[in-house]
N, C-alpha and C. Protein backbone atom coordinates (compact mmCIF):
# COMPACT_ATOMS: atom_id res chain seq x y z
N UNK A 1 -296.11 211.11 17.78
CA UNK A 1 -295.74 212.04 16.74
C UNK A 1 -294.99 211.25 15.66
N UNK A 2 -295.14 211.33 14.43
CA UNK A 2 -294.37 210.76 13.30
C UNK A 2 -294.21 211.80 12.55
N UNK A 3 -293.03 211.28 11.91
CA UNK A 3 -291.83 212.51 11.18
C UNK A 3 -292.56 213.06 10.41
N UNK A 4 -293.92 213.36 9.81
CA UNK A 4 -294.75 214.48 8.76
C UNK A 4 -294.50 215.40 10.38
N UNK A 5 -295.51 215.37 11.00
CA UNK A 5 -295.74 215.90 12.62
C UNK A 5 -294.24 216.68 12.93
N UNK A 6 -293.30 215.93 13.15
CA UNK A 6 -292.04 216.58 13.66
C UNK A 6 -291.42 217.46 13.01
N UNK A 7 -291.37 217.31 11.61
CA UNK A 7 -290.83 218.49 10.19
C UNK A 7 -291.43 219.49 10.79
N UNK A 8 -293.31 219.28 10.66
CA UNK A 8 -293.90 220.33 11.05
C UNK A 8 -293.85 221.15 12.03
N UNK A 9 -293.19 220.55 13.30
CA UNK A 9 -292.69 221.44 14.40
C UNK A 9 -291.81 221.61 14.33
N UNK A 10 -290.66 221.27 13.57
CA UNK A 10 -289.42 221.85 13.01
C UNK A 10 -289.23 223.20 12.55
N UNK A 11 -289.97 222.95 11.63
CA UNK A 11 -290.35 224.09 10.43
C UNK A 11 -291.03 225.11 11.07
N UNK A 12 -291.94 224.94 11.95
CA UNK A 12 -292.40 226.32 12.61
C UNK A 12 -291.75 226.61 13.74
N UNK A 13 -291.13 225.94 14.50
CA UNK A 13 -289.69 226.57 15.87
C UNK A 13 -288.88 227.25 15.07
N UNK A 14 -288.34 226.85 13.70
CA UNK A 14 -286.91 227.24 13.47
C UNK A 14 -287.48 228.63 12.03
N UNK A 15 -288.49 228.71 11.94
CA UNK A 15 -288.36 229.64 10.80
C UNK A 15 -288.43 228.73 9.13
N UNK A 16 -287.48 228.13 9.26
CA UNK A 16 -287.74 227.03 7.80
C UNK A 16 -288.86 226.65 7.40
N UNK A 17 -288.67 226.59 5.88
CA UNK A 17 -289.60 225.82 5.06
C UNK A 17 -289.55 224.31 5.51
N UNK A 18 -291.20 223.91 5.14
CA UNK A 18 -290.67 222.27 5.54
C UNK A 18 -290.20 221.37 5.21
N UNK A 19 -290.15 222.09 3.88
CA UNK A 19 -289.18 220.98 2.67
C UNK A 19 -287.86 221.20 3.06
N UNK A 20 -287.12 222.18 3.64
CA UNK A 20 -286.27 222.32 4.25
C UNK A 20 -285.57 221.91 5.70
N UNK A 21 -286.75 221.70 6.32
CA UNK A 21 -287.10 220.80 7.86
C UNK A 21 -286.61 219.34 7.59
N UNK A 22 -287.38 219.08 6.80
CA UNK A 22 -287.18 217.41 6.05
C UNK A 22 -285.83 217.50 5.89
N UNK A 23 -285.33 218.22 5.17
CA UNK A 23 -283.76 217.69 4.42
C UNK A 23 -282.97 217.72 5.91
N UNK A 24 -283.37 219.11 6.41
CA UNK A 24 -282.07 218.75 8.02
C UNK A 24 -282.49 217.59 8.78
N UNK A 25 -283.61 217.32 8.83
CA UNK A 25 -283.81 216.28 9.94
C UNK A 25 -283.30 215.04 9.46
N UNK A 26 -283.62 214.68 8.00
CA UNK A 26 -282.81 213.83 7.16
C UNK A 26 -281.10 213.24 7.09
N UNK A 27 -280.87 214.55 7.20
CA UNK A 27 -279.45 214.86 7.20
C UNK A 27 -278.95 214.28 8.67
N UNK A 28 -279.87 215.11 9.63
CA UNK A 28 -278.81 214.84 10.93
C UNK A 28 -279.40 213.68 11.10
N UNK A 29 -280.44 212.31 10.63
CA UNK A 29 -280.76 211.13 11.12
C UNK A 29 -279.64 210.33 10.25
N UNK A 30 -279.19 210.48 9.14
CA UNK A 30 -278.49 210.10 8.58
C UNK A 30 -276.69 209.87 8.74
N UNK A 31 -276.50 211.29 9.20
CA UNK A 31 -275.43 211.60 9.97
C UNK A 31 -275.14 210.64 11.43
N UNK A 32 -276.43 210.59 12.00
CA UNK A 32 -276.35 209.82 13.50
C UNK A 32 -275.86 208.54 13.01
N UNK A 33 -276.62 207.48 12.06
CA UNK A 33 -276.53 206.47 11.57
C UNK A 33 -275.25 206.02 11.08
N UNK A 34 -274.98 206.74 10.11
CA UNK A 34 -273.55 206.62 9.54
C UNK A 34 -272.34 206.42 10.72
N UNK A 35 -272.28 207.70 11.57
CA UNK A 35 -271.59 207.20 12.95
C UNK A 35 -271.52 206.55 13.15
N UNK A 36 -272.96 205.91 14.04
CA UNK A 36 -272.94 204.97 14.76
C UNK A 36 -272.54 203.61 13.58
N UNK A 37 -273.22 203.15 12.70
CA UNK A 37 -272.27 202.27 11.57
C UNK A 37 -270.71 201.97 11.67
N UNK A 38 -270.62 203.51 11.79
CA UNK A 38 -268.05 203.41 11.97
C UNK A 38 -267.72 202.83 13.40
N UNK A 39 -268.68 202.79 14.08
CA UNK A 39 -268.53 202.48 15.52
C UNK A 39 -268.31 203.16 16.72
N UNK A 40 -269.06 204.47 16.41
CA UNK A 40 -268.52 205.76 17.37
C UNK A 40 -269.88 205.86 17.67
N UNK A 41 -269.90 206.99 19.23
CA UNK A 41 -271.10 206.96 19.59
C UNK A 41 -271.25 208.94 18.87
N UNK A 42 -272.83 209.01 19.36
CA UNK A 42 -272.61 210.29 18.98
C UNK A 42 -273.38 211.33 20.17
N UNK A 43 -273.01 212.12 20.75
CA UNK A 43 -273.15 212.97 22.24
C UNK A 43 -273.81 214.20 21.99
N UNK A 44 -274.67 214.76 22.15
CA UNK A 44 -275.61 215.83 22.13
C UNK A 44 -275.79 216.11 23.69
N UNK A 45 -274.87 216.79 23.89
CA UNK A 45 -275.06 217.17 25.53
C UNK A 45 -276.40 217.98 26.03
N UNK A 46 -276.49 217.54 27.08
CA UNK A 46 -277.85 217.72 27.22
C UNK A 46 -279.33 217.10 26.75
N UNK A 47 -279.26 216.52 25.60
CA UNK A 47 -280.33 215.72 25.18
C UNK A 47 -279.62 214.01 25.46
N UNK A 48 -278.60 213.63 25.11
CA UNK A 48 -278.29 212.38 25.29
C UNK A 48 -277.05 211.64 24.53
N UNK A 49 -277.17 210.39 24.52
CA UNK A 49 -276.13 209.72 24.03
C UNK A 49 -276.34 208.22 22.89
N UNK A 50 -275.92 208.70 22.02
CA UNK A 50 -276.63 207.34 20.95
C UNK A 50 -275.43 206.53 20.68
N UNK A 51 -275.52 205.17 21.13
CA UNK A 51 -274.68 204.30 20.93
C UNK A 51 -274.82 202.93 20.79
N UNK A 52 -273.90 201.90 20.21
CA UNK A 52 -274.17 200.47 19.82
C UNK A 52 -273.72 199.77 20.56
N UNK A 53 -274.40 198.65 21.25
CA UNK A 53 -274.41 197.65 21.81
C UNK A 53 -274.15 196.44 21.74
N UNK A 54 -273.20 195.98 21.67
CA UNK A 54 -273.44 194.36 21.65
C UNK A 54 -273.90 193.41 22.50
N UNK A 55 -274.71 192.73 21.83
CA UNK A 55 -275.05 191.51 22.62
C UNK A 55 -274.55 190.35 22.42
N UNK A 56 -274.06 189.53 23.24
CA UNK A 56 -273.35 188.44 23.37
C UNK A 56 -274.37 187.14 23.24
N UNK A 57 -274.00 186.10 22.27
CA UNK A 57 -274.84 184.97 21.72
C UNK A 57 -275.04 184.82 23.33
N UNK A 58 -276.52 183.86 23.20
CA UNK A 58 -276.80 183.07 24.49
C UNK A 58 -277.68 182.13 24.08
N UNK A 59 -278.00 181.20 24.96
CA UNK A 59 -279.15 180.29 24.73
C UNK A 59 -280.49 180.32 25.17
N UNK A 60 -281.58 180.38 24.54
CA UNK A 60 -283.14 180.61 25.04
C UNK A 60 -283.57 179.39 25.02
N UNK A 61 -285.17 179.88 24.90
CA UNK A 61 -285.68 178.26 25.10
C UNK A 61 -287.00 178.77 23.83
N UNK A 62 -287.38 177.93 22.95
CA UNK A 62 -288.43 178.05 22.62
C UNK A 62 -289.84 177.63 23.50
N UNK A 63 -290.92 178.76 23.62
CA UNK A 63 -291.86 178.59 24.49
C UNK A 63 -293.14 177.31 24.42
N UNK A 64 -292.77 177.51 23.25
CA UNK A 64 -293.83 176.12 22.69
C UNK A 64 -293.35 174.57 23.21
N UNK A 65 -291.98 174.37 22.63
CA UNK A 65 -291.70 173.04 22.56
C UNK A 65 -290.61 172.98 24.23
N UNK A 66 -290.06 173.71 24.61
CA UNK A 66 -289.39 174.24 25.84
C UNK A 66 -287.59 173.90 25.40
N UNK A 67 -287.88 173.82 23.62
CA UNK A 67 -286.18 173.32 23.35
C UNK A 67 -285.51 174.30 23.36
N UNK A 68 -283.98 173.86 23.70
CA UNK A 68 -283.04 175.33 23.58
C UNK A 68 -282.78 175.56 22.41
N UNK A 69 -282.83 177.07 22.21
CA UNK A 69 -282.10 177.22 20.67
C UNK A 69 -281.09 178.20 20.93
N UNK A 70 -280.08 178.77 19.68
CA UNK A 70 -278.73 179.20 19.97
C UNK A 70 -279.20 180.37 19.30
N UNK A 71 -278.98 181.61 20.08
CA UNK A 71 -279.48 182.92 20.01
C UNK A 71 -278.03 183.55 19.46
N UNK A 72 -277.44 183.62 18.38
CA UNK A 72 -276.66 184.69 17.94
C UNK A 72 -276.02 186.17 18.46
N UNK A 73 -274.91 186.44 18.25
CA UNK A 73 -274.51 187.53 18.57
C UNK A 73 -275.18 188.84 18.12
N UNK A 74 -275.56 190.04 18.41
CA UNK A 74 -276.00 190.76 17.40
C UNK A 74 -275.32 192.41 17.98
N UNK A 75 -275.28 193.21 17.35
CA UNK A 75 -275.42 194.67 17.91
C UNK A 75 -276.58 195.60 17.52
N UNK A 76 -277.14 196.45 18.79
CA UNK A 76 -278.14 196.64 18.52
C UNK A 76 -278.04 198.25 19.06
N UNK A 77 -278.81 199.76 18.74
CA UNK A 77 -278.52 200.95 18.84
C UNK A 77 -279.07 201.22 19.68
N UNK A 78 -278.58 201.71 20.91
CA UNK A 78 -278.91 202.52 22.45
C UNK A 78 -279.00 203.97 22.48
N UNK A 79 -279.68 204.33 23.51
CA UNK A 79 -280.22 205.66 23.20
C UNK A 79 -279.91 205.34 24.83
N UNK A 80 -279.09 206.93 26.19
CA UNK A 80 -278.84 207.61 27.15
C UNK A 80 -279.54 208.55 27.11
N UNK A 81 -280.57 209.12 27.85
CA UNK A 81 -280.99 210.15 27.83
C UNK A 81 -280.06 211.09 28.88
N UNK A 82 -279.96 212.42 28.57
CA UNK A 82 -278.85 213.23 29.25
C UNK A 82 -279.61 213.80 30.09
N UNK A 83 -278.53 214.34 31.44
CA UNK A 83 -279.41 214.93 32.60
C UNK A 83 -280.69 215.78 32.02
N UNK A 84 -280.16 216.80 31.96
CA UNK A 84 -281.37 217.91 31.07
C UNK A 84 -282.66 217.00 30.63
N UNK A 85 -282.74 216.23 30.05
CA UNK A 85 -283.47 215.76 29.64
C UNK A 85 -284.28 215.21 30.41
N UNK A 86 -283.68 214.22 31.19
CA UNK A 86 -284.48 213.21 32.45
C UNK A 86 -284.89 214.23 32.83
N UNK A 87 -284.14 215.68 33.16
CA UNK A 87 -284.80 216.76 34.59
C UNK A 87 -286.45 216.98 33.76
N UNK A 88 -286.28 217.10 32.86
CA UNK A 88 -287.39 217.63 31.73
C UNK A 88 -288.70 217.15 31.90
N UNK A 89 -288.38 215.91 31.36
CA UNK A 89 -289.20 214.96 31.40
C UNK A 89 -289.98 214.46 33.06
N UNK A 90 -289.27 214.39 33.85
CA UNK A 90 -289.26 214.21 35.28
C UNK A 90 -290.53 214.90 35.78
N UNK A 91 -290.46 216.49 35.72
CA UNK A 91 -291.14 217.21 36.00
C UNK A 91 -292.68 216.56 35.57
């Protein structure tokens, strides 16, 4: 499903126009982002938990030549799926 697809099931679950679908879904992807940016996670009980990760530099190997190279620190955005959800899906 890609976000034309999802508005569209937006827009027909909730009653809204879809130009209206767009702006909330907009809004609350935007909203998630911004959060997570300040460094907070953000909790939707029952669906899950969106939060940032850090990863700690390490050393790899390039596969070609088998040399080590120095892999950087980075943080990267995690997604918990909440009970409800796993039960959901499970089924």
């Amino acid at each position: 499903m890609n976000k034309t697809e999802l508005v569209g099931k937006i827009a027909l679950n909730s009653g809204l126009s879809k130009k209206d679908s767009e702006k909330a879904l907009d809004a609350a992807l935007d909203t998630i982002t911004a959060t997570l940016l300040s460094g907070e996670k953000v909790q939707i009980v029952g669906f899950g938990i969106f939060d940032v990760k850090a990863r700690a530099p390490r050393i790899g190997r390039n596969p070609k030549t088998k040399e080590a190279i120095s892999i950087p620190a980075t943080k990267v955005p995690q997604f918990k799926p909440g009970k409800a959800l796993r039960e959901i899906i499970a089924k």
